[in-house]
Protein backbone atom coordinates (compact mmCIF):
# COMPACT_ATOMS: atom_id res chain seq x y z
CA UNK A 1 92.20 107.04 109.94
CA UNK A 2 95.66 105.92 108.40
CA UNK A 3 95.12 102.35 107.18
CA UNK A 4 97.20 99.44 109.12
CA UNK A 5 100.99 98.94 108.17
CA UNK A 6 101.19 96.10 105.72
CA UNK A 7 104.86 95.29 107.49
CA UNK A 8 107.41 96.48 109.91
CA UNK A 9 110.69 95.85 110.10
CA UNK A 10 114.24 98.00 109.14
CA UNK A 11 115.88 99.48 106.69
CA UNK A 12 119.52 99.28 106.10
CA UNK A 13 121.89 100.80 103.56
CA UNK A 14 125.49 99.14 104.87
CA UNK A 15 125.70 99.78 108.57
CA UNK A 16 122.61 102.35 108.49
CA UNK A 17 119.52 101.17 109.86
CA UNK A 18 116.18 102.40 110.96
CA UNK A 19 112.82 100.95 111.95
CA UNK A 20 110.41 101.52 109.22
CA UNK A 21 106.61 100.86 108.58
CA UNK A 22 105.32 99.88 104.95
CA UNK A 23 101.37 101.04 104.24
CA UNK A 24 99.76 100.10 100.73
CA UNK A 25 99.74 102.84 98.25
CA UNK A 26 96.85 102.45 96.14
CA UNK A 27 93.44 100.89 97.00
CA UNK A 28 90.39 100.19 95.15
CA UNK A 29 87.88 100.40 98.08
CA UNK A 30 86.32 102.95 96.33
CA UNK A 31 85.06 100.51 93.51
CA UNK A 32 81.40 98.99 93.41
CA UNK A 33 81.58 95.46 94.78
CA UNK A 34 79.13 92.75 94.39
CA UNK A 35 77.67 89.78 96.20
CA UNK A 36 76.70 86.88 94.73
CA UNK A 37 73.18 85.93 95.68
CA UNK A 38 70.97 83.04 95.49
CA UNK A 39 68.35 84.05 93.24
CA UNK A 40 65.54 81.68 94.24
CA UNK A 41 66.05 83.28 98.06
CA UNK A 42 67.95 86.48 97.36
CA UNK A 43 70.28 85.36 100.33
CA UNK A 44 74.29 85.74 100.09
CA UNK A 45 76.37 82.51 98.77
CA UNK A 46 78.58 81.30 101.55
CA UNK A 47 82.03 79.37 100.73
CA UNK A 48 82.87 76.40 102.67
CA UNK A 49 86.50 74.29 102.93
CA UNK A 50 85.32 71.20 102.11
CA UNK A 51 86.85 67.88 101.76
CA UNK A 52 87.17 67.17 97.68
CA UNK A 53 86.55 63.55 98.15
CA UNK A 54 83.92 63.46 101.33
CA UNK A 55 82.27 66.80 101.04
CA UNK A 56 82.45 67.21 104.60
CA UNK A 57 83.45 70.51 105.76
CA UNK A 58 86.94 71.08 107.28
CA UNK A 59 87.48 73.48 110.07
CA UNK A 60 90.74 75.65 109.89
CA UNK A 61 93.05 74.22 112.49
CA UNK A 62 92.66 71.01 109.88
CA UNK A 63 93.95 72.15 107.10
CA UNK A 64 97.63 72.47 106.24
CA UNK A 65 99.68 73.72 103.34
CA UNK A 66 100.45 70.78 100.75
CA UNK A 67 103.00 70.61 97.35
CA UNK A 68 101.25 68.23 94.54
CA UNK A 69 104.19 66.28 93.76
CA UNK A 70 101.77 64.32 91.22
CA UNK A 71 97.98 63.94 90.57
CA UNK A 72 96.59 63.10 93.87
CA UNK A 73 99.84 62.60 95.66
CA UNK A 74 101.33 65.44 97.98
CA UNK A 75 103.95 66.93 100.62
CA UNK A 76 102.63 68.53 103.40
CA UNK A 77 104.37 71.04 104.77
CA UNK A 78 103.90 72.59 108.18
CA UNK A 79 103.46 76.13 109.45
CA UNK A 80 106.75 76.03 111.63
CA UNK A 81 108.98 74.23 108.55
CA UNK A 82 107.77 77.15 106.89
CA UNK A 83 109.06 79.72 109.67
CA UNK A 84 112.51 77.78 109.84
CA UNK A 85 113.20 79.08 106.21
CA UNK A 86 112.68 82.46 107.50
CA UNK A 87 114.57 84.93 105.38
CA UNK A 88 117.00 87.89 107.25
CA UNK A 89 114.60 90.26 104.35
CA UNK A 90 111.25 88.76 106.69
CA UNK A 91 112.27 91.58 109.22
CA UNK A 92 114.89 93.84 106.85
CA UNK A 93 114.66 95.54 103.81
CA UNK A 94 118.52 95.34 102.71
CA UNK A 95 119.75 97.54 100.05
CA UNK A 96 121.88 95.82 97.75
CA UNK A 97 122.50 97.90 94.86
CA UNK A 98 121.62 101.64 93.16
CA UNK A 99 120.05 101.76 89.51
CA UNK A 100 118.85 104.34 86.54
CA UNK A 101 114.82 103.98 87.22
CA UNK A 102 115.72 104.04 82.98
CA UNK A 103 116.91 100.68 83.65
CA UNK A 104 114.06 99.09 84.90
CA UNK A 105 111.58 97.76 82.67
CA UNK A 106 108.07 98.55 83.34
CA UNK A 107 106.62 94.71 82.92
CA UNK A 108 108.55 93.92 86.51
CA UNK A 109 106.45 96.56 88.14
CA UNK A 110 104.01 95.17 90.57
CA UNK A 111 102.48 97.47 92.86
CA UNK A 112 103.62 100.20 95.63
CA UNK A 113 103.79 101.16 98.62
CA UNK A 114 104.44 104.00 101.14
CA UNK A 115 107.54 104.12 103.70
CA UNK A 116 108.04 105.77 106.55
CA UNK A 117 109.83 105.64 109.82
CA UNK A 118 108.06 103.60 112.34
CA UNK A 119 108.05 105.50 115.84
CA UNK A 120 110.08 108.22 116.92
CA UNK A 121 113.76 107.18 116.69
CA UNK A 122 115.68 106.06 113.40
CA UNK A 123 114.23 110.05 111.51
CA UNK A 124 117.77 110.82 111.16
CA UNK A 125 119.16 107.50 109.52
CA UNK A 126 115.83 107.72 106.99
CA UNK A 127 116.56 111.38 106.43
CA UNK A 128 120.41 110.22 105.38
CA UNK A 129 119.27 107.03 103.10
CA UNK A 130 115.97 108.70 101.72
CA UNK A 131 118.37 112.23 100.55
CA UNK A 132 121.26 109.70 99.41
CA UNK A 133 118.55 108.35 97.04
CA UNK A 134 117.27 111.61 95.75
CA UNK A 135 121.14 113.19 94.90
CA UNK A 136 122.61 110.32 93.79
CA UNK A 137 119.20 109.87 91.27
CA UNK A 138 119.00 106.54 91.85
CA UNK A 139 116.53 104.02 92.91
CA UNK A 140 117.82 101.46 95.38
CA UNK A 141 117.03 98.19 95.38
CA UNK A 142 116.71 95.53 98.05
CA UNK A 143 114.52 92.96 99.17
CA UNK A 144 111.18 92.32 101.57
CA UNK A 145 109.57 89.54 102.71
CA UNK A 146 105.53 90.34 102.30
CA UNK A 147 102.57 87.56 102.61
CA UNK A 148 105.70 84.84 102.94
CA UNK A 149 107.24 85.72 99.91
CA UNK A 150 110.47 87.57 99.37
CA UNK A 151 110.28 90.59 96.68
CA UNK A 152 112.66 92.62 95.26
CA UNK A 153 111.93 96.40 96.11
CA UNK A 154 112.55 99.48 94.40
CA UNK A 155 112.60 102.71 96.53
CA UNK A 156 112.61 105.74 95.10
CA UNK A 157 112.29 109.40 97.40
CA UNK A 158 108.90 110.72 97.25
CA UNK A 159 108.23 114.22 99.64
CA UNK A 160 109.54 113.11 103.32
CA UNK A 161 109.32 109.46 102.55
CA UNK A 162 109.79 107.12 100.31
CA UNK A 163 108.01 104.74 98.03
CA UNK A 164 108.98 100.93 97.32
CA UNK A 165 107.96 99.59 94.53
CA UNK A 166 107.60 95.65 94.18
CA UNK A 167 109.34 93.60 91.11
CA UNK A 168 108.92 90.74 89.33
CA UNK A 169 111.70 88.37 89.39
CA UNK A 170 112.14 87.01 85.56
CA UNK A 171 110.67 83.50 85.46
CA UNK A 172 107.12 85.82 86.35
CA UNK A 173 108.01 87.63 83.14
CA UNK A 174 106.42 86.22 79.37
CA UNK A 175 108.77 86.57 76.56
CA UNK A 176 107.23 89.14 74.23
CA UNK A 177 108.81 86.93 70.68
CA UNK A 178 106.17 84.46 71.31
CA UNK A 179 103.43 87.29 70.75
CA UNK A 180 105.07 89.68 68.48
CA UNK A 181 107.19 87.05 66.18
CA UNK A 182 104.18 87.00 63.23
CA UNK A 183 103.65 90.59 63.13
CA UNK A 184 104.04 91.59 59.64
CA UNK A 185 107.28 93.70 58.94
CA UNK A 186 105.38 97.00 57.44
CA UNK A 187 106.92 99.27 55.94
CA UNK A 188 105.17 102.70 56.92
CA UNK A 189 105.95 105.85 54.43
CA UNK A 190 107.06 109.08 55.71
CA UNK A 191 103.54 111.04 54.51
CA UNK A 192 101.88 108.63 56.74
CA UNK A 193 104.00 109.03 59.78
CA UNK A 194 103.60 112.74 58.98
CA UNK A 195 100.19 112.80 59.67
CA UNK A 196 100.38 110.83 62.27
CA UNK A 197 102.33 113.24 63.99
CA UNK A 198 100.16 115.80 63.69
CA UNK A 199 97.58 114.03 65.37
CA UNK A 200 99.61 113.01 68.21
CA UNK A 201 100.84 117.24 68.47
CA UNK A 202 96.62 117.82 68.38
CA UNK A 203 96.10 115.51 71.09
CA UNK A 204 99.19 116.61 73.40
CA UNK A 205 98.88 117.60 76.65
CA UNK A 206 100.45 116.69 80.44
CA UNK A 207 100.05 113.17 82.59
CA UNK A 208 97.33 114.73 84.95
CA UNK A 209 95.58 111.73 86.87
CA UNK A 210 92.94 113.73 87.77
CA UNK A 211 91.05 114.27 83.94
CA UNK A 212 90.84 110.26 84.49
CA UNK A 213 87.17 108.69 84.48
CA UNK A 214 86.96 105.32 85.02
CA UNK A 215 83.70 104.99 82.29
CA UNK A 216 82.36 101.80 83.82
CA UNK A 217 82.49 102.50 87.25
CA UNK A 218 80.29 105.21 86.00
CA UNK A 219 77.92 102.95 84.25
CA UNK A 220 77.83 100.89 86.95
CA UNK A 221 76.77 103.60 89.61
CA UNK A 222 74.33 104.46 87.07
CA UNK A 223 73.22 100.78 86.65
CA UNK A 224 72.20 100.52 89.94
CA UNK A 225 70.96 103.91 90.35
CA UNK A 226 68.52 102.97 87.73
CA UNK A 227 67.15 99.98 89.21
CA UNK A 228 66.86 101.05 92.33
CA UNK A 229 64.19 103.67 91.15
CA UNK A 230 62.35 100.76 89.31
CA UNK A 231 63.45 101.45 85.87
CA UNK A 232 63.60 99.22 83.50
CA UNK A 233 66.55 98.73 81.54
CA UNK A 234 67.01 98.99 78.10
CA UNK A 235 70.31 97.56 75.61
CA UNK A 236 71.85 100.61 73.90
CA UNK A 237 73.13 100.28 70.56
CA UNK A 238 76.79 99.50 70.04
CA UNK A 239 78.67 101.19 67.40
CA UNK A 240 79.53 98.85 64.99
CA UNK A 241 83.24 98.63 64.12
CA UNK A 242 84.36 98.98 60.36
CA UNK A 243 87.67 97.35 58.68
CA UNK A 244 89.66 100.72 57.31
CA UNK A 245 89.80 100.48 53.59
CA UNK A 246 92.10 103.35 52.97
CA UNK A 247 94.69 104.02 55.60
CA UNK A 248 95.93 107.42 53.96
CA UNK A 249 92.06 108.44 53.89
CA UNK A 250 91.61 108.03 57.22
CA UNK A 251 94.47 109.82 58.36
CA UNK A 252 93.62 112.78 56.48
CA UNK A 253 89.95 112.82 58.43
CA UNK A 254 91.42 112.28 61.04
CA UNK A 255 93.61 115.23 60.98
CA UNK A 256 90.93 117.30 59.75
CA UNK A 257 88.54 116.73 62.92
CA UNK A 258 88.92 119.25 65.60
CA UNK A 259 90.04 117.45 69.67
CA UNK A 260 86.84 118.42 71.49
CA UNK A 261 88.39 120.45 74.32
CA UNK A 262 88.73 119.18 77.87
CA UNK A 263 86.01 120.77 79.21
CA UNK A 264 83.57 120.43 77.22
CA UNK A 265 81.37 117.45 79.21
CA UNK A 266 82.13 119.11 82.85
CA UNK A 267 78.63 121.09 83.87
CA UNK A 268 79.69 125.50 84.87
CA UNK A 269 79.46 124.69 88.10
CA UNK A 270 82.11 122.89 89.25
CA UNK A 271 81.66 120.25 91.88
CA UNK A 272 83.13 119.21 95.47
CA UNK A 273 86.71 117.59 94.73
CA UNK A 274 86.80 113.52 95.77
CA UNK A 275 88.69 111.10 94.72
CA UNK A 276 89.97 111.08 91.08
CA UNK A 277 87.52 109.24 88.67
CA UNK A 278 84.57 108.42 91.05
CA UNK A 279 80.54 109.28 90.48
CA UNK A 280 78.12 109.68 93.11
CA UNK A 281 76.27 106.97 94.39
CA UNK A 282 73.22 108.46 94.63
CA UNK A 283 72.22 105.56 97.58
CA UNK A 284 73.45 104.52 100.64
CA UNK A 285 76.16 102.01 101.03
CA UNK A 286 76.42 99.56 104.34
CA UNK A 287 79.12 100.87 106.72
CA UNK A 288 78.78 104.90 105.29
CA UNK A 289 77.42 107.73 105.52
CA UNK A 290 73.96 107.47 103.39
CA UNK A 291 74.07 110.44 100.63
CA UNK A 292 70.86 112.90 100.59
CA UNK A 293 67.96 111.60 99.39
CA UNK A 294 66.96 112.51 95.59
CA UNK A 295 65.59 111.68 92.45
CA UNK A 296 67.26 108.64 91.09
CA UNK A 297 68.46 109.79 87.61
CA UNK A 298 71.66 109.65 85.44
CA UNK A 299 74.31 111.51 87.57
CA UNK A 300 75.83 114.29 85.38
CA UNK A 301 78.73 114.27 83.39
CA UNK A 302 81.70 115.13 85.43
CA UNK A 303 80.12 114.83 88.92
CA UNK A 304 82.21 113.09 91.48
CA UNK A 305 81.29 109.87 93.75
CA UNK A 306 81.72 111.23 97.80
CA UNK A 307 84.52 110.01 99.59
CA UNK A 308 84.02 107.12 102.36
């Protein structure tokens, strides 16, 4: 089942509009959550609204939005004051302006998302902005109003839709001088950079999301794995880290070690494809499908957690 439109509304390039649905494009449902439990009872934590001063609990319809002008003193501000400053971009993404993707620098990305048409009608005026996008080789930007906030958006063609990137406005951005200002000014030599290289050409390959493991997701699966089959667990040892001594030394090992190849940890057999970088759960989660019972051990390296 498709997951819920996070926002519907148009989208216009000049006098070109069509009615469009926005859906999130990552999610991270797949990750183990926990609860936070009471340990004397082993019973869930619940989170109340609570008056700061009283303690009393305040129900919902009580509680309004409020700007701390100073300690202790604030404006309130209501719901419908809030819907009076309702921007055009609340219901329409307008496109203001065509960039280099180049251009945009990577610390204003936020997160994405997936567009589409919403409905039947407005294919062809999609088809025309979403191809305009891909010849020109641009990425358009515009604006959208999301959890009562206006973003700038960055859309970019992807397949038969398109995908719309949220930005940062500046003020959200740090100034890197106030980090990098008391690096040392090195001055690295060219039989250095040499080697170097030849790691990097060793190590080479494509971007492939799929060889991604996420290592602690792993360990976590595993964690509980373990303790649900009674083990008891045991601290590993840590590798200790150690200061390098001689740069040019360890370059030269460094070169000399062989990059163990790709495949090397994934078992002959190869497993059922689900989503990249999950283990299997080897127990059954509230809300799915319970996995086949079996012996509660490690899972091996390279096997995949089963989709939802």
């Amino acid at each position: 089942m498709a997951p819920r439109a996070n926002w519907k509304g148009f989208l216009r390039l000049s006098l070109v509009t069509c009615p469009v649905a926005l859906y999130p494009a990552t999610s991270e449902s797949e990750k183990i959550a926990f609860n936070q439990l009471n340990r004397a009872t082993g019973h869930r934590i619940k989170y109340l609204k609570v008056d700061a001063d009283t303690g009393d609990e305040v129900p919902n319809e009580d509680i309004v939005k409020g700007y701390e002008l100073e300690k202790g003193q604030y404006i309130e501000v209501s719901k419908e004051e809030l819907e009076e400053i309702a921007l055009e971009s609340t219901r329409t993404i307008e496109i203001d302006e065509f960039v280099d993707r180049s251009d945009i620098d990577p610390r204003y990305l936020i997160r994405p998302y997936y567009i589409r048409p919403d409905g039947k009608v407005g294919h062809d005026a999609f088809a025309v902005i979403r191809e305009t996008i891909r010849e020109m080789d641009k990425v358009a930007i515009g604006r959208v109003v999301l959890t009562n906030r206006e973003h700038v958006i960055a859309l970019e063609p992807m397949d038969k839709g398109l995908v719309g990137t949220l930005l940062r406005y500046p003020y959200e951005v740090r100034s890197e001088q106030e980090y990098f200002d008391e690096i040392q000014d090195v001055k690295v030599t060219k039989d250095m950079l040499d080697l170097a290289k030849h790691i990097v050409n060793q190590k080479a390959g494509r971007f492939d999301p799929e060889k991604f493991e996420d290592h602690y997701e792993t360990a976590l699966i595993d964690l509980v794995n373990q303790k649900r089959a009674g083990n008891v667990i045991r601290p590993k040892e840590r590798p200790k880290g150690e200061n390098v001594v001689d740069l040019m030394e360890a370059l030269r090992q460094s070169v000399g070690r062989k990059a163990a190849p790709a495949k090397e940890a994934k078992p002959a057999k190869k497993p059922k494809k689900a989503p990249a970088g999950q283990k299997e759960m080897l127990m059954s989660i509230a809300g799915k499908k319970p996995a086949e019972e079996a012996p509660a051990k490690k899972p091996a390296a390279g096997a995949r957690r089963k989709s939802a």
